[in-house]
N, C-alpha and C. Protein backbone atom coordinates (compact mmCIF):
# COMPACT_ATOMS: atom_id res chain seq x y z
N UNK A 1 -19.32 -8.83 -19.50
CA UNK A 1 -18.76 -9.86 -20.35
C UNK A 1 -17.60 -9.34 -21.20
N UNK A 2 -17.66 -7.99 -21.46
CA UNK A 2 -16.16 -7.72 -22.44
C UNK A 2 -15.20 -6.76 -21.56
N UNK A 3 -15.58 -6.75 -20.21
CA UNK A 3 -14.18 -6.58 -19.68
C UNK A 3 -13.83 -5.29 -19.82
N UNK A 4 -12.59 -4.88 -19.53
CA UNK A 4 -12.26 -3.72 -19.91
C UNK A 4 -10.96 -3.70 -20.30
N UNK A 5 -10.47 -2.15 -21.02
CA UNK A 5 -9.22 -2.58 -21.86
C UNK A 5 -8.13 -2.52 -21.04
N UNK A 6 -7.01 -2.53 -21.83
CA UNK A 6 -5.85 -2.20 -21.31
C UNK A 6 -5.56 -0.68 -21.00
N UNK A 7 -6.17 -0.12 -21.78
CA UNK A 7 -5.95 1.95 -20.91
C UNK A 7 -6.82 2.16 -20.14
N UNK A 8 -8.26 0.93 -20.07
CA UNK A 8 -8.70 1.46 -18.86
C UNK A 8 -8.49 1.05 -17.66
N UNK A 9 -7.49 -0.83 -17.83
CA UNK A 9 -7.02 -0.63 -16.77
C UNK A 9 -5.46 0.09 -16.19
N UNK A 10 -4.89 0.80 -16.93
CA UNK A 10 -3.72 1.54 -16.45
C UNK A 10 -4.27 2.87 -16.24
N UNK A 11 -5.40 3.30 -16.65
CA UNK A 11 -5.92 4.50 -15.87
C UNK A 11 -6.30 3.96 -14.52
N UNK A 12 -6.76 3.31 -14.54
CA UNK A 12 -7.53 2.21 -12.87
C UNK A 12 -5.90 2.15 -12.00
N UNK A 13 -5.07 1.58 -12.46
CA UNK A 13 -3.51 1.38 -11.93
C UNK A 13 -3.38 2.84 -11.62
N UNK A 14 -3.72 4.05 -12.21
CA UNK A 14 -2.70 5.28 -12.25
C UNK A 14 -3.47 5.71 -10.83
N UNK A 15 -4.65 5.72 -10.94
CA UNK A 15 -5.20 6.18 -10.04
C UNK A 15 -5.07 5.45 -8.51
N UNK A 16 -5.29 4.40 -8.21
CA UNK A 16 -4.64 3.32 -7.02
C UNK A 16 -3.03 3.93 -6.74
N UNK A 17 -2.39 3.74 -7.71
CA UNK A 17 -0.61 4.69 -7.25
C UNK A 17 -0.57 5.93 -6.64
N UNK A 18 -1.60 6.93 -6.94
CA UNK A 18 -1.79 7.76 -6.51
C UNK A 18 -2.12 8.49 -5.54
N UNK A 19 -3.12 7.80 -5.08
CA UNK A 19 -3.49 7.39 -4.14
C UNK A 19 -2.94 6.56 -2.69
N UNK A 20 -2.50 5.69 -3.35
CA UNK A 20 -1.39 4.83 -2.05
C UNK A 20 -0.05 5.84 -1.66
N UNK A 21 0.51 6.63 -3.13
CA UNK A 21 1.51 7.50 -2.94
C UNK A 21 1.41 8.93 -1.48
N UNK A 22 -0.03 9.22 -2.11
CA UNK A 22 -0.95 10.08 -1.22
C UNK A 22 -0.74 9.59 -0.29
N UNK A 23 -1.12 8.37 0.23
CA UNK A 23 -1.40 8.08 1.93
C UNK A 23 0.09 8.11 2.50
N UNK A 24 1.10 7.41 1.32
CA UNK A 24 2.48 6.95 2.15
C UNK A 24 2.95 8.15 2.61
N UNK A 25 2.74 9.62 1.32
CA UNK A 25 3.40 10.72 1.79
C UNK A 25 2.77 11.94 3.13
N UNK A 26 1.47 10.91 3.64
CA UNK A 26 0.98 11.84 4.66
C UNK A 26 1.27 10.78 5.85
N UNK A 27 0.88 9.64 5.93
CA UNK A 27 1.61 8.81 6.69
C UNK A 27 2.84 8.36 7.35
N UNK A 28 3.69 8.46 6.56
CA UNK A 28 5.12 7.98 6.49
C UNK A 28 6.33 9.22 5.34
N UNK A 29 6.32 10.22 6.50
CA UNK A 29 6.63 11.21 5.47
C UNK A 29 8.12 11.28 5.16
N UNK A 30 8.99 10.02 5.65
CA UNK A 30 10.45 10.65 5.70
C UNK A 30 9.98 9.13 4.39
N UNK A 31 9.29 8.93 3.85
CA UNK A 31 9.36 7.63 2.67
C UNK A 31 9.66 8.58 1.41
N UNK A 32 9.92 10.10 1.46
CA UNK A 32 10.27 10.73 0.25
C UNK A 32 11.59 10.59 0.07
N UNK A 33 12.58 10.37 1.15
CA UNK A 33 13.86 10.51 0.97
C UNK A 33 14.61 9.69 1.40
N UNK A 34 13.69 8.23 0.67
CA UNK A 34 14.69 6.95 0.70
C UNK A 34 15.14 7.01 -1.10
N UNK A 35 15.90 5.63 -1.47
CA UNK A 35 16.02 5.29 -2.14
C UNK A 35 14.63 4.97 -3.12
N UNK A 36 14.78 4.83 -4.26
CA UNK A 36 13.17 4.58 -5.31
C UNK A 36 13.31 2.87 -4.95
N UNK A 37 14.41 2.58 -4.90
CA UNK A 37 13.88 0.51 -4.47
C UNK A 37 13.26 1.10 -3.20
N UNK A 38 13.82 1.48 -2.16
CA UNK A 38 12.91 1.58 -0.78
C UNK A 38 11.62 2.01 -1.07
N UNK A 39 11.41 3.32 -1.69
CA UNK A 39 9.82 3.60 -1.92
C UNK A 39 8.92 2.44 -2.21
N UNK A 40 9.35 1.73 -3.60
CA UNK A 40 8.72 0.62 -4.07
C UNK A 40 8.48 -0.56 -3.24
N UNK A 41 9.60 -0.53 -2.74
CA UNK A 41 9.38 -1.91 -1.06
C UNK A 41 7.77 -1.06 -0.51
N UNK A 42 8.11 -0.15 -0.04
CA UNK A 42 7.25 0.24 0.59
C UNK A 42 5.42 0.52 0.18
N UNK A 43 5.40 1.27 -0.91
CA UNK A 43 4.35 1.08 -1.84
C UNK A 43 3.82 -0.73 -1.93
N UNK A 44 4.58 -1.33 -2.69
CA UNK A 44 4.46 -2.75 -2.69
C UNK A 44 3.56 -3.55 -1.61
N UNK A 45 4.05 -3.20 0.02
CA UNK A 45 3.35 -3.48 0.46
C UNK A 45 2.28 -2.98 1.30
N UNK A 46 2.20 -1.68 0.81
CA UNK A 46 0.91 -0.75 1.07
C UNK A 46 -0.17 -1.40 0.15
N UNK A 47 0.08 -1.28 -1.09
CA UNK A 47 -1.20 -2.35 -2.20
C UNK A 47 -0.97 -3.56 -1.18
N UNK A 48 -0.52 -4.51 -0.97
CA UNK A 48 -1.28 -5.44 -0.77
C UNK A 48 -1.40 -5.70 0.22
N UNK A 49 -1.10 -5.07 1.72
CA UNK A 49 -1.50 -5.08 3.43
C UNK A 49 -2.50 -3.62 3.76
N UNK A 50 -2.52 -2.88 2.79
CA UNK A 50 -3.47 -1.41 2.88
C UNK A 50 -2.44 -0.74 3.51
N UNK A 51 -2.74 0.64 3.60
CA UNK A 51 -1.48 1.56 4.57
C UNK A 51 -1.95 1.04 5.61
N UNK A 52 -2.68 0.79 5.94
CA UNK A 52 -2.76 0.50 7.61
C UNK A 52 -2.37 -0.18 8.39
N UNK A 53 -2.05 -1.14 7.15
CA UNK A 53 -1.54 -2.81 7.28
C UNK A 53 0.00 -2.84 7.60
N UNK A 54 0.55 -2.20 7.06
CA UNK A 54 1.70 -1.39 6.81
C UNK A 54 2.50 -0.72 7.86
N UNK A 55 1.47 0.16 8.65
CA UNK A 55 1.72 1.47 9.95
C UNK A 55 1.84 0.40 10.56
N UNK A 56 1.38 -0.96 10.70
CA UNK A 56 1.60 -2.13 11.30
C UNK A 56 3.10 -2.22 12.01
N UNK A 57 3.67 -2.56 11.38
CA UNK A 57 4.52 -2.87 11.17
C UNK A 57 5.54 -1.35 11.72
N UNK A 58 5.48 -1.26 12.81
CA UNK A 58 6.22 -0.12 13.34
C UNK A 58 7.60 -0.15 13.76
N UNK A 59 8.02 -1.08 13.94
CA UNK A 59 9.26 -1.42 14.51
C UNK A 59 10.66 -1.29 13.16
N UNK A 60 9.82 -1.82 11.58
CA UNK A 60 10.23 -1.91 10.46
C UNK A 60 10.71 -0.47 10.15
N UNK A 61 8.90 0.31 10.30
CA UNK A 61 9.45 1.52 9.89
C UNK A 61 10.53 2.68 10.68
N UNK A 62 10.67 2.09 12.04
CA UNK A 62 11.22 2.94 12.77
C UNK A 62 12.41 2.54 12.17
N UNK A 63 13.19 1.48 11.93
CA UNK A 63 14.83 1.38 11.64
C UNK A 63 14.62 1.83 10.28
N UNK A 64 13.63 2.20 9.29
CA UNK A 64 13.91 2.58 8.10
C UNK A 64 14.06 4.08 7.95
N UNK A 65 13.53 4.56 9.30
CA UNK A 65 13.65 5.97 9.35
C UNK A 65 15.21 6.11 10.00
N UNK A 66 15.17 5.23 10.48
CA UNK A 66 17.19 5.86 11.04
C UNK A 66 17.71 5.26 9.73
N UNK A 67 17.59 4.50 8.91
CA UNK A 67 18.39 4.27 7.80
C UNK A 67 19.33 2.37 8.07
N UNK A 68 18.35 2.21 9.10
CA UNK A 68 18.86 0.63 9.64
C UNK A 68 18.59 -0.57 8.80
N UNK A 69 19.19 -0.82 7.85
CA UNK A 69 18.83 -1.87 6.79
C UNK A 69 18.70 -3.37 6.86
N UNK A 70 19.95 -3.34 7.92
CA UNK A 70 19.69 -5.00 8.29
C UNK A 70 18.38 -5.24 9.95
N UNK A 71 18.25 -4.49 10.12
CA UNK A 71 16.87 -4.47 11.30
C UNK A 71 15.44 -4.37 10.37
N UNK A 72 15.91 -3.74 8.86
CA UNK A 72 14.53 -3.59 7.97
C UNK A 72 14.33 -4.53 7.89
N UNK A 73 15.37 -5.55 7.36
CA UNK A 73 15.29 -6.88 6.87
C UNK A 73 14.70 -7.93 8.24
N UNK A 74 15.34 -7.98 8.81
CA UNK A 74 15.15 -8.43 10.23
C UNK A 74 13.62 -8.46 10.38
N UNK A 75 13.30 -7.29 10.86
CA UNK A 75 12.01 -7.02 10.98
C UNK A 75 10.50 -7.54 9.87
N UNK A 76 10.98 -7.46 8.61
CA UNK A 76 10.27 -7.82 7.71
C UNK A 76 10.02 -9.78 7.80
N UNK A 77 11.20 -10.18 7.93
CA UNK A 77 11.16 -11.23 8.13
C UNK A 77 10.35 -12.13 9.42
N UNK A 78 10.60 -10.99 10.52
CA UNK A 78 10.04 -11.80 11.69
C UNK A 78 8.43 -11.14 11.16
N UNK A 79 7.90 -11.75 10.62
CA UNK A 79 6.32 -11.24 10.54
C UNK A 79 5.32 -12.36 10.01
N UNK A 80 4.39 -11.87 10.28
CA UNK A 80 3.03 -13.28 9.60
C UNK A 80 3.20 -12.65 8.24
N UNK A 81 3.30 -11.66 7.46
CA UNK A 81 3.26 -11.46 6.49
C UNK A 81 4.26 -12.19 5.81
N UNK A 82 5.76 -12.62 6.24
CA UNK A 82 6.52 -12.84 5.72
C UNK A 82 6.36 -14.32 5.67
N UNK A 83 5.27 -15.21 6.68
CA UNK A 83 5.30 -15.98 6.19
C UNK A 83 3.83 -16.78 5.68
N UNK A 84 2.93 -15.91 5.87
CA UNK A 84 1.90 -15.93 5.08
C UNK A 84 2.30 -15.87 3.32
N UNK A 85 3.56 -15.17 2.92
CA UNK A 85 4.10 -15.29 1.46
C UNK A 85 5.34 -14.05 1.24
N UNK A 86 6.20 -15.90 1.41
CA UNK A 86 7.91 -15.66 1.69
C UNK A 86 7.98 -15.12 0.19
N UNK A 87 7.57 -15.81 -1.29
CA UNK A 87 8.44 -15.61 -2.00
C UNK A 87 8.54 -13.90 -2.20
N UNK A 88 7.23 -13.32 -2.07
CA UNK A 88 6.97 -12.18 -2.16
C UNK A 88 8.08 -11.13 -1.34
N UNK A 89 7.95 -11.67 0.03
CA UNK A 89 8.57 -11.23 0.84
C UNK A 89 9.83 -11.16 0.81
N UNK A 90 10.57 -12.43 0.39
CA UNK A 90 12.13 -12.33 -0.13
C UNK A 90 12.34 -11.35 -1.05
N UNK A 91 11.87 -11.47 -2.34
CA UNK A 91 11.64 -10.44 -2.85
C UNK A 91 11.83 -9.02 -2.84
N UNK A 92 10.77 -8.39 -2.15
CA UNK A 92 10.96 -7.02 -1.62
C UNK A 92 12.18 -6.69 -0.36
N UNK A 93 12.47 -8.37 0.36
CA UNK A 93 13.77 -7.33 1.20
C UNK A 93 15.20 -7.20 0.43
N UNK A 94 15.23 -8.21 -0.80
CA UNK A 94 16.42 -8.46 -1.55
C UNK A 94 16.16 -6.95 -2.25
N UNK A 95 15.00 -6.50 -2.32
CA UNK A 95 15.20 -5.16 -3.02
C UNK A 95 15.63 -3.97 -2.37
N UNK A 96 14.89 -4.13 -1.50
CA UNK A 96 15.29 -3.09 0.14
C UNK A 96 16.97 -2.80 0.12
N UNK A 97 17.10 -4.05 0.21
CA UNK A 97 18.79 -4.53 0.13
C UNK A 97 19.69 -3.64 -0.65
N UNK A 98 19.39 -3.55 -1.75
CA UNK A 98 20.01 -3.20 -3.21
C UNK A 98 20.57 -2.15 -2.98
């Protein structure tokens, strides 16, 4: 009934980042030497598709590893994710973008 606070949930947050950071950098190891908007695209939708959900999506990560931005976009777009929830999705490729 009383919930918990606000430092315990940004300890709860610190630890989930950490974690997802963990998987992206054993998973997807060239995601150290994008841009910090690309990381965050990427993180972003590790929380909410799981990494696995994510490795999905192979075709995305392959043009993000050559540095192919409009195939990122491309790719992100042609997906059920993107339209299971566009606004989200616009979103993260307008950031991709940046």
């Amino acid at each position: 009934d009383v919930g918990i606070t606000l430092s315990e949930a940004l300890y709860l947050l610190d630890n989930d980042i950490s974690r997802v950071t963990a998987e992206l950098d054993d998973r997807i190891p060239f995601w150290n030497n994008l841009s910090p908007n690309k990381q965050i695209v990427l993180a972003s939708m590790a929380f909410q598709l799981g990494v696995n959900g994510l490795m999905q999506f192979k075709r995305m990560l392959a043009a993000a590893q050559l540095g192919d931005d409009k195939r990122v976009a491309r790719e992100m777009r042609d997906s059920k994710w993107f339209r299971q929830t566009p606004n989200r999705a616009k979103d993260l490729i307008n950031r991709w973008m940046e």
